[in-house]
N, C-alpha and C. Protein backbone atom coordinates (compact mmCIF):
# COMPACT_ATOMS: atom_id res chain seq x y z
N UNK A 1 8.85 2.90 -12.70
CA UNK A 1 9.98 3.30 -11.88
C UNK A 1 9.59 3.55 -10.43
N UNK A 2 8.21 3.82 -10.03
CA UNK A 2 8.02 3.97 -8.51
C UNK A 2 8.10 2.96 -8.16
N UNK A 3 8.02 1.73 -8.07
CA UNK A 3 8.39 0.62 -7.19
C UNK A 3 9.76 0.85 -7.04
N UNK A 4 10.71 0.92 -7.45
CA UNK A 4 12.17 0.97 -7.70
C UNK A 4 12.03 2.41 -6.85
N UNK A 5 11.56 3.51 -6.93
CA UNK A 5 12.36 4.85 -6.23
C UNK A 5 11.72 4.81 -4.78
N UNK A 6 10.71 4.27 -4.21
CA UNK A 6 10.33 3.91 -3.14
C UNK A 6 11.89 3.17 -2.42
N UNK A 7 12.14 1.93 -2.90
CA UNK A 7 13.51 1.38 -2.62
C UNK A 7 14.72 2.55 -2.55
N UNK A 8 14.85 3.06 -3.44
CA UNK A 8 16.09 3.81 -3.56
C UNK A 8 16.05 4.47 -2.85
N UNK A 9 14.76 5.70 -2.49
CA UNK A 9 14.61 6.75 -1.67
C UNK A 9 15.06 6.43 -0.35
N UNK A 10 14.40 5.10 0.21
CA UNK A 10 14.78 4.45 1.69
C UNK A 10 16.23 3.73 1.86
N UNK A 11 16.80 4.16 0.89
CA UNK A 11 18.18 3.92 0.81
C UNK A 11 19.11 4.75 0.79
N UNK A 12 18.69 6.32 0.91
CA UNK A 12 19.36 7.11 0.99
C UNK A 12 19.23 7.80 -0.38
N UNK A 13 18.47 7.67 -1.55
CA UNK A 13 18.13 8.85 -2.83
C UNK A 13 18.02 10.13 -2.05
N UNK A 14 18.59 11.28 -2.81
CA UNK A 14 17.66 12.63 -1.96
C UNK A 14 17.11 13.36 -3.03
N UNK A 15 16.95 12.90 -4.57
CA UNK A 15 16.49 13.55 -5.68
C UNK A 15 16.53 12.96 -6.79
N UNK A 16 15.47 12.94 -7.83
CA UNK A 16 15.42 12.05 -8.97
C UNK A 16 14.46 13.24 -9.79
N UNK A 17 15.30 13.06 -11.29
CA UNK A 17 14.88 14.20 -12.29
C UNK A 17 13.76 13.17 -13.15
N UNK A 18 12.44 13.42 -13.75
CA UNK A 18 11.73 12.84 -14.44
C UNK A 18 10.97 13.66 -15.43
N UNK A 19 9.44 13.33 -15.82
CA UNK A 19 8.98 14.41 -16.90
C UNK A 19 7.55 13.82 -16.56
N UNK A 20 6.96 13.57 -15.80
CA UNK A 20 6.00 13.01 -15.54
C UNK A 20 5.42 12.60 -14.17
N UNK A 21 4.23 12.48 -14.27
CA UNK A 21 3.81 12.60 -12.93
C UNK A 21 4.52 10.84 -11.82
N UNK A 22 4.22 11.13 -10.68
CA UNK A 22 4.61 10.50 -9.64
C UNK A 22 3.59 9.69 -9.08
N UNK A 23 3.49 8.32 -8.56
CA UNK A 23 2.41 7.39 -8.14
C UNK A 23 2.17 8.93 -6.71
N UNK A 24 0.88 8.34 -5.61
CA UNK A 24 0.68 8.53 -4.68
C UNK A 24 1.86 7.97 -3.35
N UNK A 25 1.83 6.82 -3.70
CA UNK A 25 2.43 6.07 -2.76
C UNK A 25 3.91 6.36 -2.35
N UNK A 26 4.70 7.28 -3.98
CA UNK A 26 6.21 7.69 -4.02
C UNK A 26 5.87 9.53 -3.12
N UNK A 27 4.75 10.06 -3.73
CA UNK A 27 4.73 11.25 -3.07
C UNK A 27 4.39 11.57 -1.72
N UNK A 28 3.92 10.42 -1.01
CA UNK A 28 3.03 10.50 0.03
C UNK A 28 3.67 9.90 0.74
N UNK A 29 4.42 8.98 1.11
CA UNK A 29 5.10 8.47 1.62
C UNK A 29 7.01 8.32 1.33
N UNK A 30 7.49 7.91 0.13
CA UNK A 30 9.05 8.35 0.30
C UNK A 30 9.18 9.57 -0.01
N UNK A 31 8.92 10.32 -1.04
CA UNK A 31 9.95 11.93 -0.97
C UNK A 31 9.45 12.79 0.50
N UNK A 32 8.18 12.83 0.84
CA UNK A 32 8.07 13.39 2.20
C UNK A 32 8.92 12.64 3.65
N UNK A 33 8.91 11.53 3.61
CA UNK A 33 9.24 10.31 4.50
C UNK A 33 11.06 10.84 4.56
N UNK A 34 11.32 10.58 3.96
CA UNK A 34 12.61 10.28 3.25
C UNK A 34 13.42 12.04 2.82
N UNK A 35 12.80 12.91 2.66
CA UNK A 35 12.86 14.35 3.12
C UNK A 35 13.92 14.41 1.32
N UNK A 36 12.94 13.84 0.18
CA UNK A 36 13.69 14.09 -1.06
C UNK A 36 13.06 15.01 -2.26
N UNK A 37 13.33 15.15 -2.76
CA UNK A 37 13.03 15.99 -3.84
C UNK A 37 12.62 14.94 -5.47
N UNK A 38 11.87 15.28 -6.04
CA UNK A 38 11.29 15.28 -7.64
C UNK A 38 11.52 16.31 -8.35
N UNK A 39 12.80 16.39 -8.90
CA UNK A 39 12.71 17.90 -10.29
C UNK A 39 12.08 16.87 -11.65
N UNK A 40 11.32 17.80 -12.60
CA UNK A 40 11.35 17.70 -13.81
C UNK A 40 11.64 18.53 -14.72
N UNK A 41 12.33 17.48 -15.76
CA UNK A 41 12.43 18.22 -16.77
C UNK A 41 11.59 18.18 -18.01
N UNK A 42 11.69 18.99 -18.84
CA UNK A 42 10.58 19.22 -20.26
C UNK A 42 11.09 17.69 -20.94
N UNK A 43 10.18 17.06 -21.92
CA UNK A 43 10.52 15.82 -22.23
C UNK A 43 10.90 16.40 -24.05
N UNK A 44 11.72 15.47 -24.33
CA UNK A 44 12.04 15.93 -25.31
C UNK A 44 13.28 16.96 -25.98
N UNK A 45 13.66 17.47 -25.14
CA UNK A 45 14.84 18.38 -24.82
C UNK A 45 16.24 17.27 -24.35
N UNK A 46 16.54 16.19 -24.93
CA UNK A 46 17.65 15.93 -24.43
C UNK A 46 18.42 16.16 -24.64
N UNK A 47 18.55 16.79 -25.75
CA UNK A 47 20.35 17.34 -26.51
C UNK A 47 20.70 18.04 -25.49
N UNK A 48 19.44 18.99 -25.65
CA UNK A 48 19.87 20.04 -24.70
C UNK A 48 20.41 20.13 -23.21
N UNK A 49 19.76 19.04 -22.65
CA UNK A 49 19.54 18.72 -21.74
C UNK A 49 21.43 18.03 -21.26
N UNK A 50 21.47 17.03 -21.95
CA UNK A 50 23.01 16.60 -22.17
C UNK A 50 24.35 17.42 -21.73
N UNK A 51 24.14 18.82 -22.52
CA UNK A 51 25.24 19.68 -22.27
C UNK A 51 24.90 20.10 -20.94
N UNK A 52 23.60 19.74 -20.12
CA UNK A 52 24.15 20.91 -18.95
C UNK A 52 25.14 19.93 -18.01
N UNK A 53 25.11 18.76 -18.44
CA UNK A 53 25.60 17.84 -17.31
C UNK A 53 27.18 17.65 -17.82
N UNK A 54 27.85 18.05 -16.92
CA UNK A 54 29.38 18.15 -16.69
C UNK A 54 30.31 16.94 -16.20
N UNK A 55 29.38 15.86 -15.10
CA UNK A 55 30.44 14.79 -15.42
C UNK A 55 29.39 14.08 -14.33
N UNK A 56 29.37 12.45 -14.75
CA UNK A 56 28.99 10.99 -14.83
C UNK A 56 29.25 10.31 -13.70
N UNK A 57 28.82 10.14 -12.89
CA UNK A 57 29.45 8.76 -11.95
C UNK A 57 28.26 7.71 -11.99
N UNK A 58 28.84 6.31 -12.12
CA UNK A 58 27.54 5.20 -12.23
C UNK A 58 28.01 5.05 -11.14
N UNK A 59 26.59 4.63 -10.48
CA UNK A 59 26.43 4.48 -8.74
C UNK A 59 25.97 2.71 -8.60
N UNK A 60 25.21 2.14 -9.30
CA UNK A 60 24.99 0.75 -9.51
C UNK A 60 24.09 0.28 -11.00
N UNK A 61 24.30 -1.34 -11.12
CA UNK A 61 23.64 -1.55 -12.03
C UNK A 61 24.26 -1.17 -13.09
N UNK A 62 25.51 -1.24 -13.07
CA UNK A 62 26.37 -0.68 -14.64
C UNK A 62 25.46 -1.62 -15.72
N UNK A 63 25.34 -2.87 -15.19
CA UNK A 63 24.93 -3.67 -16.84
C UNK A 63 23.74 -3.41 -16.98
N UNK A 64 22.84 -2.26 -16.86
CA UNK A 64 21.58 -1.87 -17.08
C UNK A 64 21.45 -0.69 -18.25
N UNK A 65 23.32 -0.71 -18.38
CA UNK A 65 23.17 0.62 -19.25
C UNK A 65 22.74 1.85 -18.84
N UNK A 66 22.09 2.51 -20.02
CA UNK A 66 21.14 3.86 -20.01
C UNK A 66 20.28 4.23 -18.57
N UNK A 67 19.75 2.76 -18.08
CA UNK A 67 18.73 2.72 -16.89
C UNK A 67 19.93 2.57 -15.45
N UNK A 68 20.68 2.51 -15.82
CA UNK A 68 21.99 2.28 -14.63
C UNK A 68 21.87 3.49 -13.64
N UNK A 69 21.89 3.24 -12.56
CA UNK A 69 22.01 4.54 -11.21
C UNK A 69 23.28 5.27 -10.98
N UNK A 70 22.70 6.59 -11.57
CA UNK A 70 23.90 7.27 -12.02
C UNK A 70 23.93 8.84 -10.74
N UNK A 71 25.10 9.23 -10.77
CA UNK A 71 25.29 10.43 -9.99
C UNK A 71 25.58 11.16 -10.94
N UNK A 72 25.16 12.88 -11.02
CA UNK A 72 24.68 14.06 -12.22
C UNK A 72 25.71 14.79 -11.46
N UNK A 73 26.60 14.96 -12.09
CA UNK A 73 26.87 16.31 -11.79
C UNK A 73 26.48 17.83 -12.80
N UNK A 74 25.74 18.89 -12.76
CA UNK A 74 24.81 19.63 -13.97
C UNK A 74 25.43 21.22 -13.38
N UNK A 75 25.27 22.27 -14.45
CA UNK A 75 25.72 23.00 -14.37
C UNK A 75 23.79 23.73 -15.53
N UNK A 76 23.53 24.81 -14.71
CA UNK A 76 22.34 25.33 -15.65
C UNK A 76 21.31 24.63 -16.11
N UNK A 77 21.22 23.56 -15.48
CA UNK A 77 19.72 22.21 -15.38
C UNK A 77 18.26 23.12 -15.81
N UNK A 78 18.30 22.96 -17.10
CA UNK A 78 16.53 23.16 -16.86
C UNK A 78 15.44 22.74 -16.50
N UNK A 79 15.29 22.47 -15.17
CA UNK A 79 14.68 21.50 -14.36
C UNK A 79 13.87 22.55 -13.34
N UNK A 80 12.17 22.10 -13.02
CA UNK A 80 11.90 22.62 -11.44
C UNK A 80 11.65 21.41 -10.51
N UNK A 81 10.97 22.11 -9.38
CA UNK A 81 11.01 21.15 -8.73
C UNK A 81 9.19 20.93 -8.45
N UNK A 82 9.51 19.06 -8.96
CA UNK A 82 7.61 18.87 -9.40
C UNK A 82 7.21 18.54 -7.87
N UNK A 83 7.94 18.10 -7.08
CA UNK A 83 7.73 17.59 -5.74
C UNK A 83 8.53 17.70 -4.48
N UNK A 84 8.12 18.44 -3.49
CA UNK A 84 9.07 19.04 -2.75
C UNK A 84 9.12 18.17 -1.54
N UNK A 85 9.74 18.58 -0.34
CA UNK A 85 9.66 17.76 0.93
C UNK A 85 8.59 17.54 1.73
N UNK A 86 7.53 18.83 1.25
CA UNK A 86 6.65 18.98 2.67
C UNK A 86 5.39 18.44 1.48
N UNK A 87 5.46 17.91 0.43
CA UNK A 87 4.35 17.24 0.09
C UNK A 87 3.98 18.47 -1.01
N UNK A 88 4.32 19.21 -1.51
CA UNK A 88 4.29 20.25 -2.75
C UNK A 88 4.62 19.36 -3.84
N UNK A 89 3.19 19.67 -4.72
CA UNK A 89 3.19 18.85 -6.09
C UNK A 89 2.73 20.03 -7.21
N UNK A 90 3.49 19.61 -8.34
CA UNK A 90 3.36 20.74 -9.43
C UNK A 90 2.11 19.99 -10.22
N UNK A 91 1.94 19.01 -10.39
CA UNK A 91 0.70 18.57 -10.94
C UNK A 91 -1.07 18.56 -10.52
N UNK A 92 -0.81 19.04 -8.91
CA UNK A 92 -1.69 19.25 -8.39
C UNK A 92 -2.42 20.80 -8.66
């Protein structure tokens, strides 16, 4: 997916939820560059995860399904934030 969020980010992304770490090239250059955010969430938790989100908008790529670029709207997200603007990494 970092080849793809490099693109997106320079397209105007300002945040993408994952469960896993981030290339160099996405942290070091678009979320700092690009002034976006990395939350993660715990993997495995999707039920849970499901109810916090309150309503759906597909943004592109409808025929991609599941992988389709979607807008979250979430209410009580158990999510932090793995990667911040100024180059703050939770894996580090």
């Amino acid at each position: 997916m970092d080849d793809y969020t490099i693109m997106l980010l320079a397209a105007g992304l300002k945040g993408c939820i994952g469960k896993g770490k981030r290339s160099p090239e996405v942290l070091a250059a678009a979320l700092k560059q690009h002034h976006a955010i990395y939350f993660v969430a715990v993997g495995g938790i999707g039920a849970l995860l499901s109810k916090c989100v309150k309503k759906v908008e597909e943004i592109a790529y409808e025929d991609l399904g599941t992988e389709s670029i979607k807008k979250l709207w979430v209410e009580d997200f158990p999510a932090f934030v793995g990667c911040d603007i100024n180059g703050g990494y939770i894996y580090e």
